[in-house]
C-alpha atoms as a PDB file:
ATOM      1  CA  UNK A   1      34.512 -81.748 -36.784  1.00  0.00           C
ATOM      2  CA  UNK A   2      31.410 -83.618 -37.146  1.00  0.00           C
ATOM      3  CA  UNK A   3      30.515 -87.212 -36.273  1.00  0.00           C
ATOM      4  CA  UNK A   4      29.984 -89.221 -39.373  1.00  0.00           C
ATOM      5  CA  UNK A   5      26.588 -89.855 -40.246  1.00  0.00           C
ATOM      6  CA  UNK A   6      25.128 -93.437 -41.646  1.00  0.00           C
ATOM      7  CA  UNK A   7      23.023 -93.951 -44.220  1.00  0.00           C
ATOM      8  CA  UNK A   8      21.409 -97.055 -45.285  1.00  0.00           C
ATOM      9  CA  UNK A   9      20.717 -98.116 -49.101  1.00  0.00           C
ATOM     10  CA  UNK A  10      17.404-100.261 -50.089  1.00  0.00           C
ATOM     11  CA  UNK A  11      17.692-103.141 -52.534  1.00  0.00           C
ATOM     12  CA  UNK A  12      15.198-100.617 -54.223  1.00  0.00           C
ATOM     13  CA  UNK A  13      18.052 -97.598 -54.001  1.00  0.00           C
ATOM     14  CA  UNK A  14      16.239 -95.442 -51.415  1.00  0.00           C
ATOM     15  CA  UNK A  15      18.307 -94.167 -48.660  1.00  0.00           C
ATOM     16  CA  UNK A  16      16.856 -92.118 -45.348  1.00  0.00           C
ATOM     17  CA  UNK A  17      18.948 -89.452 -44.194  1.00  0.00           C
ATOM     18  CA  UNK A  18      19.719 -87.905 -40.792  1.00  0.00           C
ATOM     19  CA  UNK A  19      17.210 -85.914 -39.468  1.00  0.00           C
ATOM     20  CA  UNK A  20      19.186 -83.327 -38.887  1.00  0.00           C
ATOM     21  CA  UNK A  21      20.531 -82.937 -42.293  1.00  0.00           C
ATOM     22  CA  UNK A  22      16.898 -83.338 -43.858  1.00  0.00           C
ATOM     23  CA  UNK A  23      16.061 -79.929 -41.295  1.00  0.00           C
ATOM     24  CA  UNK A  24      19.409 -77.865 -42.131  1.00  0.00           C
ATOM     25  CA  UNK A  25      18.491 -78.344 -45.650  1.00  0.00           C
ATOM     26  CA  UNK A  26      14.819 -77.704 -45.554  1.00  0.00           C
ATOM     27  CA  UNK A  27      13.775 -81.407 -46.755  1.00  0.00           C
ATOM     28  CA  UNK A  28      12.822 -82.594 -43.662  1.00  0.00           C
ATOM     29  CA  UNK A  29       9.069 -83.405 -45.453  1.00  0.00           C
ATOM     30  CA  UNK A  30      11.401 -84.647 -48.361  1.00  0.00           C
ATOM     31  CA  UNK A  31      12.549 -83.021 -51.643  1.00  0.00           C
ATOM     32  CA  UNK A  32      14.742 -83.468 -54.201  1.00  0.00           C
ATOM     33  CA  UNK A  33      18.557 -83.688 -54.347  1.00  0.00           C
ATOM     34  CA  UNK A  34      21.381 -83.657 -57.069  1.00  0.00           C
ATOM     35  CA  UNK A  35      23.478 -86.723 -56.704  1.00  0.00           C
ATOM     36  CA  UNK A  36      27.300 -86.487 -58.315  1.00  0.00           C
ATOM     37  CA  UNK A  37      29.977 -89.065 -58.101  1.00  0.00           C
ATOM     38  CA  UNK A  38      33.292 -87.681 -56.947  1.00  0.00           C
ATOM     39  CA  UNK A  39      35.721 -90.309 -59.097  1.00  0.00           C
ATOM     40  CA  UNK A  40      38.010 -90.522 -55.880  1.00  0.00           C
ATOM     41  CA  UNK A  41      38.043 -94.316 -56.720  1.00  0.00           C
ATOM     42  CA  UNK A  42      35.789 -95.006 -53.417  1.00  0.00           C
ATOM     43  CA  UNK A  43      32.787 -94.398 -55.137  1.00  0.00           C
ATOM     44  CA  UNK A  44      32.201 -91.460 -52.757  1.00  0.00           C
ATOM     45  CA  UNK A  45      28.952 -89.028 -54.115  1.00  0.00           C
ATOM     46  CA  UNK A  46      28.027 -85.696 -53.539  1.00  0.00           C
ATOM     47  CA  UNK A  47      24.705 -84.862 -52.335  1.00  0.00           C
ATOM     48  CA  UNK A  48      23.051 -81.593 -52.501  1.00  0.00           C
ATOM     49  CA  UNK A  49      19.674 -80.641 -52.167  1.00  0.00           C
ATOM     50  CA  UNK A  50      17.903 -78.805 -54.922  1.00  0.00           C
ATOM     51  CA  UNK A  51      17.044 -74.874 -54.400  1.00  0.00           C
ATOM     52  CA  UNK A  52      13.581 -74.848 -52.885  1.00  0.00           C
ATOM     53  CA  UNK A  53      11.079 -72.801 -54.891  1.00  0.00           C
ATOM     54  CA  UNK A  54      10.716 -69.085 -53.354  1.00  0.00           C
ATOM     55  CA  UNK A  55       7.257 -68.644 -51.594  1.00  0.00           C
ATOM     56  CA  UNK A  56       8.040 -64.867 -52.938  1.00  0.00           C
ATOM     57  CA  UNK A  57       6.352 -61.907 -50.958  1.00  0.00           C
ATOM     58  CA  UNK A  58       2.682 -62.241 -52.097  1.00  0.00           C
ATOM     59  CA  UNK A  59       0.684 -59.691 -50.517  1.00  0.00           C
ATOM     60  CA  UNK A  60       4.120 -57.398 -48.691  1.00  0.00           C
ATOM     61  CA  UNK A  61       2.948 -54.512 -51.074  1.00  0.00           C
ATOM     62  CA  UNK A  62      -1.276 -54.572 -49.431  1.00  0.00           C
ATOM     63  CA  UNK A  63       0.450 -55.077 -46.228  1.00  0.00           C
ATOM     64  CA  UNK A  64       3.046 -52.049 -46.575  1.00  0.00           C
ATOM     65  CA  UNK A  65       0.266 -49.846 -47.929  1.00  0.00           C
ATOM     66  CA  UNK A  66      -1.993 -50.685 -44.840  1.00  0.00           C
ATOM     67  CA  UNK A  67       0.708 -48.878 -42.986  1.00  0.00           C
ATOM     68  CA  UNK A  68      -0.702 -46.074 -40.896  1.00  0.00           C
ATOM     69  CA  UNK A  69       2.798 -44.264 -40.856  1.00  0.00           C
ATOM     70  CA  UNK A  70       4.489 -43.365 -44.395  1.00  0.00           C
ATOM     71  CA  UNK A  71       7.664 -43.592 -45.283  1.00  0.00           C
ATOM     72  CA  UNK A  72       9.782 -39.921 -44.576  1.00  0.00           C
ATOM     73  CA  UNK A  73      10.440 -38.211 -47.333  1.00  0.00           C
ATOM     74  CA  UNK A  74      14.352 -38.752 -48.754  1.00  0.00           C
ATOM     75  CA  UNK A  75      16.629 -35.749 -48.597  1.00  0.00           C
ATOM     76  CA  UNK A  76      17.863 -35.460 -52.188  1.00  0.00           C
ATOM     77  CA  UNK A  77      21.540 -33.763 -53.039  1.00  0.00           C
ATOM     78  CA  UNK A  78      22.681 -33.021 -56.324  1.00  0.00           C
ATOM     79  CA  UNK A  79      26.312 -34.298 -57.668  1.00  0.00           C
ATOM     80  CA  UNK A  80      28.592 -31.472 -58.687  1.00  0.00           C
ATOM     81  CA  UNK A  81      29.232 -32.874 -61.691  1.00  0.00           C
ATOM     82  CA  UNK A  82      25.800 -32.831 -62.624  1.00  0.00           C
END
């Protein structure tokens, strides 16, 4: 199991979190999080980050038709049913 992190809360309600964490969760140059109480009566919260927006694949299709070698050609096979 994993040591127990601390976290320390501003007056102003900002809190830094473990370095670590901020990496694993890809906020380590800060982001967003969704914050949810757990109503265990210890006024425990569950922190999550926020999905990151994609990047997407801008410019895979140029690079894959810059390819010098195609693709081979699929082997087709009719169903008997068909």
């Amino acid at each position: 199991m994993r040591e127990l992190g601390t976290i320390t809360v501003t007056a102003k309600g900002q809190a830094q979190f473990p370095a670590s964490w901020r990496k694993l969760a890809g906020l380590a140059q800060g982001g967003p999080c969704d914050v949810r109480p757990l109503n265990d009566g210890r006024q425990s919260l569950i922190i999550t980050p926020r999905a990151q927006k994609r990047r997407g694949a801008s410019g895979l299709l140029a690079h894959l038709k810059r390819q010098e070698l195609p693709f081979p050609k699929v082997e087709r096979h009719h169903l008997f049913f068909k």
